[in-house]
PDB file of N, CA and C in Angstrom:
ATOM      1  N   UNK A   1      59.073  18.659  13.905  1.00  0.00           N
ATOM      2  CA  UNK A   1      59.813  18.389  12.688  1.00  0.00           C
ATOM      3  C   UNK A   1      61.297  18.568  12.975  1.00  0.00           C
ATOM      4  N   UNK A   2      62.095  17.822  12.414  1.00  0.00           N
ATOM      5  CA  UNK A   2      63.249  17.762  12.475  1.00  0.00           C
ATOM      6  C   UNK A   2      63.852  18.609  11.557  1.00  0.00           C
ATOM      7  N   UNK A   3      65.584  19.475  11.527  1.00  0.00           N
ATOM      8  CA  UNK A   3      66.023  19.983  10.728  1.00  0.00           C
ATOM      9  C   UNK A   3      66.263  19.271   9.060  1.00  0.00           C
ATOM     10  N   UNK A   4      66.276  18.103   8.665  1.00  0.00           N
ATOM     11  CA  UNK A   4      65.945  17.607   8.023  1.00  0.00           C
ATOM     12  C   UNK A   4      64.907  17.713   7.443  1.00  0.00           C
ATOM     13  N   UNK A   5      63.747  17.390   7.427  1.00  0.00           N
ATOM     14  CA  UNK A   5      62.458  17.529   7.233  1.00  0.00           C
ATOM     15  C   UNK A   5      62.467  18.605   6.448  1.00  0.00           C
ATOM     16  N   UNK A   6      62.642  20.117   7.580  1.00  0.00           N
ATOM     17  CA  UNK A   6      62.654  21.462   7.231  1.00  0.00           C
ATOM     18  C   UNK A   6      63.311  21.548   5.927  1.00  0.00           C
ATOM     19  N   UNK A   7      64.401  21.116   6.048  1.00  0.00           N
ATOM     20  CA  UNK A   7      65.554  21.597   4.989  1.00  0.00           C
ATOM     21  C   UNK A   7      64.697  21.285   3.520  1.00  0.00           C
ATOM     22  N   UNK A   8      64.413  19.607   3.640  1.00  0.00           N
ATOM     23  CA  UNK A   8      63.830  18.609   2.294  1.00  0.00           C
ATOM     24  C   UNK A   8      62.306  19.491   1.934  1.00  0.00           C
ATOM     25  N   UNK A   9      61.570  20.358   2.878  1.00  0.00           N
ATOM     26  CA  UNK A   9      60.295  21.119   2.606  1.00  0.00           C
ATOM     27  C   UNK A   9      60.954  22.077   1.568  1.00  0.00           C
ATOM     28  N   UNK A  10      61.694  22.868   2.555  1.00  0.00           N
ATOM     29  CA  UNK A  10      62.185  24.190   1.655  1.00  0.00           C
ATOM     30  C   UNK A  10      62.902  24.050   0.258  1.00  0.00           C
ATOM     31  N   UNK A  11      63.835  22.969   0.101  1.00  0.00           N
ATOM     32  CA  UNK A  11      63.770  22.485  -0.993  1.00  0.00           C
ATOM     33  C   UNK A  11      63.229  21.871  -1.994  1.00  0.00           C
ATOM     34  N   UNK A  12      62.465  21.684  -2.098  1.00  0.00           N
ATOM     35  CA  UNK A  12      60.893  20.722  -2.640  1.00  0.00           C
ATOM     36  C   UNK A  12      60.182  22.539  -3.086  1.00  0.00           C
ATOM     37  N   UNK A  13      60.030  23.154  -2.586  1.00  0.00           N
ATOM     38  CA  UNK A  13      59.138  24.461  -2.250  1.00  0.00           C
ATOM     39  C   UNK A  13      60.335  24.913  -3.389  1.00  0.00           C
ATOM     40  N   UNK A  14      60.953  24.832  -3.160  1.00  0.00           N
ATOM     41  CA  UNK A  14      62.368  26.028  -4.324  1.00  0.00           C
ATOM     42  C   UNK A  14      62.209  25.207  -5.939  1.00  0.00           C
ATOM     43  N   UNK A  15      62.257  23.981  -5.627  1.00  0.00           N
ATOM     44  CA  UNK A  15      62.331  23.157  -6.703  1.00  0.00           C
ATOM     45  C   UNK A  15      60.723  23.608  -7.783  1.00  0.00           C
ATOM     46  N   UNK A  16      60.060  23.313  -6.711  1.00  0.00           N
ATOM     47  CA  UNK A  16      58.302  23.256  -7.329  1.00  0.00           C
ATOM     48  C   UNK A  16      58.583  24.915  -7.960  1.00  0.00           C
ATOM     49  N   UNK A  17      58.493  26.167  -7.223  1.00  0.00           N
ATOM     50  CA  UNK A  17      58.420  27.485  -7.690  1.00  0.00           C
ATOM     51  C   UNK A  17      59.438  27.798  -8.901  1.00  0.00           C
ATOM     52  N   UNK A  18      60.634  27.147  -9.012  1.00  0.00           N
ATOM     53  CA  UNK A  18      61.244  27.355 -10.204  1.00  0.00           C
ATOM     54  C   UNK A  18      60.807  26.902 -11.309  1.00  0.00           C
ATOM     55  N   UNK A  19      60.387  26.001 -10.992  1.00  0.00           N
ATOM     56  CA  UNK A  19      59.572  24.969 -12.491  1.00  0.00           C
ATOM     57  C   UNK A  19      57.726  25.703 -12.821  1.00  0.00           C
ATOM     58  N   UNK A  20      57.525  26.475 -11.984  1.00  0.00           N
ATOM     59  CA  UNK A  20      56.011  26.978 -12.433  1.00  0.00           C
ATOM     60  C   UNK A  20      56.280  27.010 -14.106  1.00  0.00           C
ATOM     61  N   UNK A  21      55.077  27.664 -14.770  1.00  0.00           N
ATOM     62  CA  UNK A  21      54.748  28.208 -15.654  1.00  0.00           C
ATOM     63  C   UNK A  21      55.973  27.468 -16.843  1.00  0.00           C
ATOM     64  N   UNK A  22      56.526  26.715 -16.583  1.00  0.00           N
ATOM     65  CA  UNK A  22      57.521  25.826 -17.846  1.00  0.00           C
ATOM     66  C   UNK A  22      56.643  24.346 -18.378  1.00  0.00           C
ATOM     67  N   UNK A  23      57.159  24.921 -19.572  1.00  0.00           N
ATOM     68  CA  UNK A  23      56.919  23.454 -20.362  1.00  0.00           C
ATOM     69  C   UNK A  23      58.206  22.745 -20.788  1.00  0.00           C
ATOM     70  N   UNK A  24      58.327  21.663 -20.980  1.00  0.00           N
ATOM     71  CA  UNK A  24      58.967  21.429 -21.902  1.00  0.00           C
ATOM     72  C   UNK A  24      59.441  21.664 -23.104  1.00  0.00           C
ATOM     73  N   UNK A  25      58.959  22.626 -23.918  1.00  0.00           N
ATOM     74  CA  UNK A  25      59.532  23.497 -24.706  1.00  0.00           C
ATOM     75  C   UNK A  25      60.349  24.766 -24.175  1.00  0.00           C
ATOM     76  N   UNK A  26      60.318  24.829 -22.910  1.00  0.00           N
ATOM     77  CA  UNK A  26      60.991  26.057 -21.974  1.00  0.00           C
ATOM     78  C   UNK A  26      62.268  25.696 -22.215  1.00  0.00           C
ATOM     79  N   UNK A  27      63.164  24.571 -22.840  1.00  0.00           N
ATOM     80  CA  UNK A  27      64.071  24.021 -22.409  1.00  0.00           C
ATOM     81  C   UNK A  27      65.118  24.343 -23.247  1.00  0.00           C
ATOM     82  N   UNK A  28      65.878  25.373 -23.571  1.00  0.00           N
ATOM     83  CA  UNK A  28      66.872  25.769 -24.300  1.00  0.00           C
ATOM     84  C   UNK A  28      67.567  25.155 -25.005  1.00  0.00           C
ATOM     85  N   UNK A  29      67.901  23.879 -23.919  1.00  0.00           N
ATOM     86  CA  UNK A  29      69.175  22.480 -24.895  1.00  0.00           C
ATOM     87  C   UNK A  29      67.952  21.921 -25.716  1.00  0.00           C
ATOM     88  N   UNK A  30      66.908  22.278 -25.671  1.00  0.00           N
ATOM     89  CA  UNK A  30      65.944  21.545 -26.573  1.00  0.00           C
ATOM     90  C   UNK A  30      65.030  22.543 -27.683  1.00  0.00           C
ATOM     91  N   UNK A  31      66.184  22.045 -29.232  1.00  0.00           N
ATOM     92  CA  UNK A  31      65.610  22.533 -30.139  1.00  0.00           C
ATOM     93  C   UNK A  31      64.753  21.835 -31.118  1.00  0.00           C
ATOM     94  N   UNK A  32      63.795  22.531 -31.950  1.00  0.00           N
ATOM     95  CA  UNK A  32      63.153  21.355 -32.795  1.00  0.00           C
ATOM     96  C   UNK A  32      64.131  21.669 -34.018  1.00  0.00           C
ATOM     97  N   UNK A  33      64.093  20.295 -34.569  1.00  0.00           N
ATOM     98  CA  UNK A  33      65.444  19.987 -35.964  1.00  0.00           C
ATOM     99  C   UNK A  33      64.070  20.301 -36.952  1.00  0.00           C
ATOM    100  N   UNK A  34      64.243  20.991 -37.864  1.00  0.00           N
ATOM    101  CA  UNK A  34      63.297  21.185 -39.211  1.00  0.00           C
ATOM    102  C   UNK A  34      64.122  19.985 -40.339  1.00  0.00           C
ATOM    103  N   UNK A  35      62.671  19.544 -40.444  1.00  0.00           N
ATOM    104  CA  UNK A  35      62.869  17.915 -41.474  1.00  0.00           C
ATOM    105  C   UNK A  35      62.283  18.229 -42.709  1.00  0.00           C
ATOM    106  N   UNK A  36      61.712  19.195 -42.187  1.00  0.00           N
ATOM    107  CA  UNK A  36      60.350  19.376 -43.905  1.00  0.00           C
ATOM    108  C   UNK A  36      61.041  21.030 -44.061  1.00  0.00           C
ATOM    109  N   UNK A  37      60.910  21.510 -45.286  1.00  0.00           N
ATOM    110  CA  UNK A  37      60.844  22.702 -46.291  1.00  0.00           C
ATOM    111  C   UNK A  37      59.714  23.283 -45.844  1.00  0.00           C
ATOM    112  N   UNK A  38      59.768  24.523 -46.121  1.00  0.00           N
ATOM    113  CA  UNK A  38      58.616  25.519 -45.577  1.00  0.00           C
ATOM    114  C   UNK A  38      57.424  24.919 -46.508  1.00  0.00           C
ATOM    115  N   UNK A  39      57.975  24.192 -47.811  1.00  0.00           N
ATOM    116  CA  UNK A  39      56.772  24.334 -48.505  1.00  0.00           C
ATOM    117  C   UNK A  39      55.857  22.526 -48.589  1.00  0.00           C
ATOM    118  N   UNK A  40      56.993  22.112 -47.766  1.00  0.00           N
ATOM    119  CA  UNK A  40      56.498  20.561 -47.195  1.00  0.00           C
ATOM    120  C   UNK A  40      55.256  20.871 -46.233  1.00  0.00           C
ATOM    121  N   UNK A  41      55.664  21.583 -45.081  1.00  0.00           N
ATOM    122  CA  UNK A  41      55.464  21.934 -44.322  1.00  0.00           C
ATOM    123  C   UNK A  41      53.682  22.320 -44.247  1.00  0.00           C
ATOM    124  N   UNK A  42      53.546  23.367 -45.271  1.00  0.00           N
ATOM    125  CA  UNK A  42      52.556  24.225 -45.548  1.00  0.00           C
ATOM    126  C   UNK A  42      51.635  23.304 -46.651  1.00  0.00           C
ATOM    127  N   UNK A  43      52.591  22.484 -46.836  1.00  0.00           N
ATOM    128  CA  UNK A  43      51.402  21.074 -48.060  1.00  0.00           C
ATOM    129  C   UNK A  43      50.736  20.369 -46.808  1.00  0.00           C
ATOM    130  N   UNK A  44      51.894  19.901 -45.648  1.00  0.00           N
ATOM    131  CA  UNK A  44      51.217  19.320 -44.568  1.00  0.00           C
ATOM    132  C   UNK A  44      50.361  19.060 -44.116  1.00  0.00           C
ATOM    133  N   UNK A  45      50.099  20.927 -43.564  1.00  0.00           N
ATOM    134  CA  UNK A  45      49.077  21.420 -42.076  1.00  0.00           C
ATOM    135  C   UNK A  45      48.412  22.537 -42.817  1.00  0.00           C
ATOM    136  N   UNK A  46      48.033  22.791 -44.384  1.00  0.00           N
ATOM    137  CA  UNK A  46      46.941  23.689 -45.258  1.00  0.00           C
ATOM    138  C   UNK A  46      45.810  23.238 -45.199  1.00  0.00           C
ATOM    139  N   UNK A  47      45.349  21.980 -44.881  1.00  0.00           N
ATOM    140  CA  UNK A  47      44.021  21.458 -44.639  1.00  0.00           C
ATOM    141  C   UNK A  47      43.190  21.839 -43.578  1.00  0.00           C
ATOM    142  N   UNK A  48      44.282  21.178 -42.517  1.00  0.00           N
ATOM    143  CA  UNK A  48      43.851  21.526 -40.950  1.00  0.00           C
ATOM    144  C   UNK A  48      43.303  22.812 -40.871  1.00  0.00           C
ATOM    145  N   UNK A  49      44.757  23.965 -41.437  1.00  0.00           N
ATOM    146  CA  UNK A  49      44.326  25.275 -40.810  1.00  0.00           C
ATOM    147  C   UNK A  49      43.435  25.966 -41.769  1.00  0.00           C
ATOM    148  N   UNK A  50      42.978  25.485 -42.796  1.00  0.00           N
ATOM    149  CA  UNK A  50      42.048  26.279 -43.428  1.00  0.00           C
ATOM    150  C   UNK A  50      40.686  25.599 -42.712  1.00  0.00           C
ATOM    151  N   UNK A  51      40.653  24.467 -42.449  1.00  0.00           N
ATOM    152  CA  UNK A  51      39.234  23.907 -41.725  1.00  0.00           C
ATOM    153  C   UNK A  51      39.282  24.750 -40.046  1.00  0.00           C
ATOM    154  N   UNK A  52      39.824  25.735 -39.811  1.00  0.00           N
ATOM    155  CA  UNK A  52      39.389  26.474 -39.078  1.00  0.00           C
ATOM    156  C   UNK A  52      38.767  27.676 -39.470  1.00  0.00           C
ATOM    157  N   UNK A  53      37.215  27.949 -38.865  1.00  0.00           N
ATOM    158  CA  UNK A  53      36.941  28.811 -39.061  1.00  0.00           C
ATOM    159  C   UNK A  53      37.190  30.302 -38.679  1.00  0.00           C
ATOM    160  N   UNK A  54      36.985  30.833 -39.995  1.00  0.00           N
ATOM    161  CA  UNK A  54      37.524  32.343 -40.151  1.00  0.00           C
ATOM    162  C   UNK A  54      38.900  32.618 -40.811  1.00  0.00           C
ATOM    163  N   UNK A  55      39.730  31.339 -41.013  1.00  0.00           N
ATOM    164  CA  UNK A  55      41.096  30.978 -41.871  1.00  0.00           C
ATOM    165  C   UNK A  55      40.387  31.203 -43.284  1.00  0.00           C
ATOM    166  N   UNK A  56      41.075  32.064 -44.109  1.00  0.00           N
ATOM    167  CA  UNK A  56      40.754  32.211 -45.695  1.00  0.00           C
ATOM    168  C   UNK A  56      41.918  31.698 -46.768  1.00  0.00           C
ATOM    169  N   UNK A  57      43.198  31.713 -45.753  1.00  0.00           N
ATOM    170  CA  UNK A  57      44.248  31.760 -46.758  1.00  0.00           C
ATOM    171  C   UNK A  57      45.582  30.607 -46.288  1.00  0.00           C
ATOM    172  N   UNK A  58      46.356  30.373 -46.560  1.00  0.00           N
ATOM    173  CA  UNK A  58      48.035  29.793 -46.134  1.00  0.00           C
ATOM    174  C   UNK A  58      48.502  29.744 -46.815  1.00  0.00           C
ATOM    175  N   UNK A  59      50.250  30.349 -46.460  1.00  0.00           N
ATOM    176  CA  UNK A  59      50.932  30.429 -47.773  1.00  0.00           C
ATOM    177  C   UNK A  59      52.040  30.899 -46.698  1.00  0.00           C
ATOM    178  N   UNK A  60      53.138  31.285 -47.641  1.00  0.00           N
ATOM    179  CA  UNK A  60      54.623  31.046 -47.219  1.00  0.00           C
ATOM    180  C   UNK A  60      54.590  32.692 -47.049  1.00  0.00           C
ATOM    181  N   UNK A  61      55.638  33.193 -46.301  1.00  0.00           N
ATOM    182  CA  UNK A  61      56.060  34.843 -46.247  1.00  0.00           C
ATOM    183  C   UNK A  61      57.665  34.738 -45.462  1.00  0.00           C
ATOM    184  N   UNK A  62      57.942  35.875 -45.089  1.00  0.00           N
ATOM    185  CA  UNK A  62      59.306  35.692 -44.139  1.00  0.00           C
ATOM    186  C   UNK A  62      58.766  36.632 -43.009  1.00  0.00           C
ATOM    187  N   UNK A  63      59.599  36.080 -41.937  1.00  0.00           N
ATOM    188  CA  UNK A  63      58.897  36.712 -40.678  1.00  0.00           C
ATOM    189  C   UNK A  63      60.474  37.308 -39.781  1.00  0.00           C
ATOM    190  N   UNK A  64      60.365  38.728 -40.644  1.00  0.00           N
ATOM    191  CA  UNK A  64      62.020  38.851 -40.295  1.00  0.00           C
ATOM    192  C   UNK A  64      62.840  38.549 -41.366  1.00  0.00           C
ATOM    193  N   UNK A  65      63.869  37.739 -41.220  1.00  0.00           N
ATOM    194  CA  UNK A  65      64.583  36.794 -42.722  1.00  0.00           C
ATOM    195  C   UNK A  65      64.513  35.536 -42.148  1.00  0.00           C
ATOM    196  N   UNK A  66      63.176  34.863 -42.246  1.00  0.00           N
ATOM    197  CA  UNK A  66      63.097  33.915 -41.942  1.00  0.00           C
ATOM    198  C   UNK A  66      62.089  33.430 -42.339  1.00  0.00           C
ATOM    199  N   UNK A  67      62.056  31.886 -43.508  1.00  0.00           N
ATOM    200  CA  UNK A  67      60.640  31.451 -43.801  1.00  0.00           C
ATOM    201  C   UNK A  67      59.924  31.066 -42.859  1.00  0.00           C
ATOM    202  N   UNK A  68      58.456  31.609 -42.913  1.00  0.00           N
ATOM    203  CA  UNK A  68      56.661  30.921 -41.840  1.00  0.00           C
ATOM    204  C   UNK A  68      56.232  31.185 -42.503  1.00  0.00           C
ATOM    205  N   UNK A  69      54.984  30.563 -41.732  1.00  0.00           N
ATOM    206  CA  UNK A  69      53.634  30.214 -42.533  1.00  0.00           C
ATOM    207  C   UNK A  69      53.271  31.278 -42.188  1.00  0.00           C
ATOM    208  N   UNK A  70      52.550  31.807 -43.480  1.00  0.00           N
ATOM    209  CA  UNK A  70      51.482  32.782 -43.365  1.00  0.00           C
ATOM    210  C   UNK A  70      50.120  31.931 -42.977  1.00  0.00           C
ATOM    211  N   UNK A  71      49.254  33.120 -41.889  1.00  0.00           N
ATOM    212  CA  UNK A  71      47.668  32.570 -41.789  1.00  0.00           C
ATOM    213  C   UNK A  71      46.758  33.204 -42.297  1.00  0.00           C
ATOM    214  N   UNK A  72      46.315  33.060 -43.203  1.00  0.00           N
ATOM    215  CA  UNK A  72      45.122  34.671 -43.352  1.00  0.00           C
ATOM    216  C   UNK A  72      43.905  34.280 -42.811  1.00  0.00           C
ATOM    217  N   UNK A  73      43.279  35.911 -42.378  1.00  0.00           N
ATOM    218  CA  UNK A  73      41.829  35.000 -41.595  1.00  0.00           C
ATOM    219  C   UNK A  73      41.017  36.315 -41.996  1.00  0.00           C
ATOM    220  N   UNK A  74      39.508  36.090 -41.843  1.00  0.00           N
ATOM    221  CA  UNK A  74      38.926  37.542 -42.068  1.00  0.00           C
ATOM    222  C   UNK A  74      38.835  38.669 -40.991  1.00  0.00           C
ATOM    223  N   UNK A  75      38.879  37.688 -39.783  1.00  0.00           N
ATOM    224  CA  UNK A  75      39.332  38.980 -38.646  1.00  0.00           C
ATOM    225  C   UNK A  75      40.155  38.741 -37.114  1.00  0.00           C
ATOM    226  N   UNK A  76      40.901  39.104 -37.146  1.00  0.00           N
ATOM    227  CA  UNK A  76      41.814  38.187 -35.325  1.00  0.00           C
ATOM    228  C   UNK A  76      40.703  38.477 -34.274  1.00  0.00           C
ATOM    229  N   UNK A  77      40.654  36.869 -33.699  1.00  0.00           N
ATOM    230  CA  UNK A  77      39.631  37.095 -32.779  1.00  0.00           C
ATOM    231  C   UNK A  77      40.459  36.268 -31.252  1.00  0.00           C
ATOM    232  N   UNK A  78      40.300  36.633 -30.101  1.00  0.00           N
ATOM    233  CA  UNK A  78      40.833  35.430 -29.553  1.00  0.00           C
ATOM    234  C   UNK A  78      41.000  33.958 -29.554  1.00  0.00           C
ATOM    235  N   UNK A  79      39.705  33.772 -30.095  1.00  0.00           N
ATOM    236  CA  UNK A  79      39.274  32.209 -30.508  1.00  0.00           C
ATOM    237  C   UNK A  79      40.087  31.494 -31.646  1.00  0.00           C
ATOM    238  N   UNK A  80      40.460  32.212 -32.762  1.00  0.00           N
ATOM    239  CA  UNK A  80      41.695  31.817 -33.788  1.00  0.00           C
ATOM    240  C   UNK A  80      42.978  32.224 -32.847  1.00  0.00           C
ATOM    241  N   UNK A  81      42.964  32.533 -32.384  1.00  0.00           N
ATOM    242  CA  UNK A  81      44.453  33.019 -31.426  1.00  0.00           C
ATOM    243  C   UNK A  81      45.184  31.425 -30.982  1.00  0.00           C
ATOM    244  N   UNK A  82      43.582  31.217 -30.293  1.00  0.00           N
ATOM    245  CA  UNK A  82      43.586  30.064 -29.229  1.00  0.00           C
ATOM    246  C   UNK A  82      44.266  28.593 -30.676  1.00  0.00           C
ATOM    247  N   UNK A  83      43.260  28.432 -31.431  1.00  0.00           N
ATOM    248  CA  UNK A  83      43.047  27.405 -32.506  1.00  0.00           C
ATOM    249  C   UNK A  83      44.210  27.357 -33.284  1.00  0.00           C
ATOM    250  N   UNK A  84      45.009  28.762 -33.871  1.00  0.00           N
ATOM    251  CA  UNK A  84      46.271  28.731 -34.243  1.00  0.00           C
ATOM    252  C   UNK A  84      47.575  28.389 -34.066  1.00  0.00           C
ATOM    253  N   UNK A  85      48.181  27.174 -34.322  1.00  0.00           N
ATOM    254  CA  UNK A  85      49.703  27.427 -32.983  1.00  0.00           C
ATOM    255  C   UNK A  85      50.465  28.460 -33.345  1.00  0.00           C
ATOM    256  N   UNK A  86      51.827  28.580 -32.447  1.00  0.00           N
ATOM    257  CA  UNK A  86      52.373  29.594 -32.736  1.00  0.00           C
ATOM    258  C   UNK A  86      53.517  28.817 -33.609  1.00  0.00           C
ATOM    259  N   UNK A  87      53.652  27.888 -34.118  1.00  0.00           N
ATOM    260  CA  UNK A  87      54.615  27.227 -34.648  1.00  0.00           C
ATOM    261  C   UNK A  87      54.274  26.196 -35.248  1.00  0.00           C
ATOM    262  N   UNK A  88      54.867  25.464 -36.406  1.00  0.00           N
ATOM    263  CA  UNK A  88      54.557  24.055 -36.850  1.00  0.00           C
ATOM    264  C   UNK A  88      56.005  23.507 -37.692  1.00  0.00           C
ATOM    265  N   UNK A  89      55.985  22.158 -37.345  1.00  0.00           N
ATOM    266  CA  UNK A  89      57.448  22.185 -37.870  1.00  0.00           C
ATOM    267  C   UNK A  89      58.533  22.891 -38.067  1.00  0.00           C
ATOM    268  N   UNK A  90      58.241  23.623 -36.343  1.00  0.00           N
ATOM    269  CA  UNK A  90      59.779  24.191 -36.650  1.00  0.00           C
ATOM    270  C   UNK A  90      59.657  26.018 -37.364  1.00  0.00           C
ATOM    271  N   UNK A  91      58.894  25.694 -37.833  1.00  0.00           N
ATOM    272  CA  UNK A  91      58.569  27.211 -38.560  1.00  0.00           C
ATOM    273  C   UNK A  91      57.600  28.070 -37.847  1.00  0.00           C
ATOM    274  N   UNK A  92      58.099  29.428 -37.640  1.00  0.00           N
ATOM    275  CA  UNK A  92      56.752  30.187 -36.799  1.00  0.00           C
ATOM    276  C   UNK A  92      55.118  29.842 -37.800  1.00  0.00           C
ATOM    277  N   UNK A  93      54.711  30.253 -37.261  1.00  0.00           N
ATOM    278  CA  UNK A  93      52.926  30.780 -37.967  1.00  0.00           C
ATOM    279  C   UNK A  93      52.716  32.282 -37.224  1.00  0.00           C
ATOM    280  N   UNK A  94      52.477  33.301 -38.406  1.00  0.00           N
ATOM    281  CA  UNK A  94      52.450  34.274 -38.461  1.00  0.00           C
ATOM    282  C   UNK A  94      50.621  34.352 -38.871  1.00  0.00           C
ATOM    283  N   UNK A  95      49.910  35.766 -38.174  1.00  0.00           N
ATOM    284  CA  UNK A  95      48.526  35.325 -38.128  1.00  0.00           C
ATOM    285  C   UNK A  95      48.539  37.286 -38.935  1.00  0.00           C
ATOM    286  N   UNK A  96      47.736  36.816 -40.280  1.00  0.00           N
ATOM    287  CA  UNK A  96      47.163  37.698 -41.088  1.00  0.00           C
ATOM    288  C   UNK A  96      45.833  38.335 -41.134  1.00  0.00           C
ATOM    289  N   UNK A  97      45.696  39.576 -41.139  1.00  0.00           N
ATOM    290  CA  UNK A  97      43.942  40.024 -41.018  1.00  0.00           C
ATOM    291  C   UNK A  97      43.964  40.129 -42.549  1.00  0.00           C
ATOM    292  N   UNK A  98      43.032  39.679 -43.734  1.00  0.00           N
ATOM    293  CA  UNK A  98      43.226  39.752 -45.046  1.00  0.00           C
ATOM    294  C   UNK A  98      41.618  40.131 -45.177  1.00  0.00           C
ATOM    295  N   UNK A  99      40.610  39.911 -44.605  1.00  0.00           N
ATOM    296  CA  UNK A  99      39.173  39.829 -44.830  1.00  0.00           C
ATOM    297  C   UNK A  99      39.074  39.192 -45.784  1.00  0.00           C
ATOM    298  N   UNK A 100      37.818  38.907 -46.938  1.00  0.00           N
ATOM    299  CA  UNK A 100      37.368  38.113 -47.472  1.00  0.00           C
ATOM    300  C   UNK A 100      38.393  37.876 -49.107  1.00  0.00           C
ATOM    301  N   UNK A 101      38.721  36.644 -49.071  1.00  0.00           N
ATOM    302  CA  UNK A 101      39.281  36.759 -50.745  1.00  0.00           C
ATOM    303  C   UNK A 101      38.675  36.609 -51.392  1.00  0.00           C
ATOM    304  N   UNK A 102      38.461  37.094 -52.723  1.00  0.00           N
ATOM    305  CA  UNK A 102      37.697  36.396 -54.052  1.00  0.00           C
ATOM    306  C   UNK A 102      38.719  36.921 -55.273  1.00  0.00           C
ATOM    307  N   UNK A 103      38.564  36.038 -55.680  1.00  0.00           N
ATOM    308  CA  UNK A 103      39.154  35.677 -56.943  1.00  0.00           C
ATOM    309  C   UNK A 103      38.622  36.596 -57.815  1.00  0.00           C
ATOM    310  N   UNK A 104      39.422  37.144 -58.567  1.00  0.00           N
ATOM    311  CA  UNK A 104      39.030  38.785 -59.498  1.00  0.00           C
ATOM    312  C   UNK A 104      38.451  37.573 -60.999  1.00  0.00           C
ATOM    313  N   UNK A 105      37.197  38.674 -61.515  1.00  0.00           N
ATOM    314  CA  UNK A 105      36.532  37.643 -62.601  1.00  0.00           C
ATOM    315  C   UNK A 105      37.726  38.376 -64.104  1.00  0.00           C
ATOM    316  N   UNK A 106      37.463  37.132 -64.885  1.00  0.00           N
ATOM    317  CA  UNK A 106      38.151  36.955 -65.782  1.00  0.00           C
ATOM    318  C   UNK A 106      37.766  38.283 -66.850  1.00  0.00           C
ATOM    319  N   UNK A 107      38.390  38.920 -67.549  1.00  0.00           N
ATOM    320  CA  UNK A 107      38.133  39.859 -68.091  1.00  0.00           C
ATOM    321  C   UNK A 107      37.979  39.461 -69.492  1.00  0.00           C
TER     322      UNK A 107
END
């Protein structure tokens, strides 16, 4: 192999190891622009995430001083971990242990 060669390996090798474990969301100059209202937002993707099972609830909260989605579920399991994103439009998703809701009977 020529010093060339060598050089274009080791660089290729530097290039590849810096980029491991990145996505394209890794990318700092790259922000997502919020288009929808928290409560657009949560009219959106309330279907989806309640058709996951063990999801009981969605609704708005602040996470910090900042509007997300609340998730309520009856218990954190890895498997809702996995099924949940950590974000949607821009807005975190925050993951709630609430156990079962029912609606209090009418007095």
């Amino acid at each position: 192999m020529n010093t060339v060669s060598i050089i274009s390996l080791v660089f290729a090798g530097i290039c590849a190891t810096s980029c491991m474990g990145k996505t394209i969301d890794d990318n700092p100059a790259k922000t997502k622009t919020i288009t929808l209202s928290i409560e657009e937002a949560i009219k959106e993707h309330s279907e989806d995430l309640m058709s996951i099972q063990g999801v009981v609830g969605v609704g708005q909260g602040l996470c910090g001083n900042t509007p997300c989605m609340k998730v309520y579920v009856l218990r954190r399991t890895p498997e809702l971990d996995k099924k949940i994103p950590a974000s949607l439009e821009g807005f975190e998703v925050s993951i709630e242990v609430t156990g079962e809701i029912r609606a209090h009977p009418d007095n």
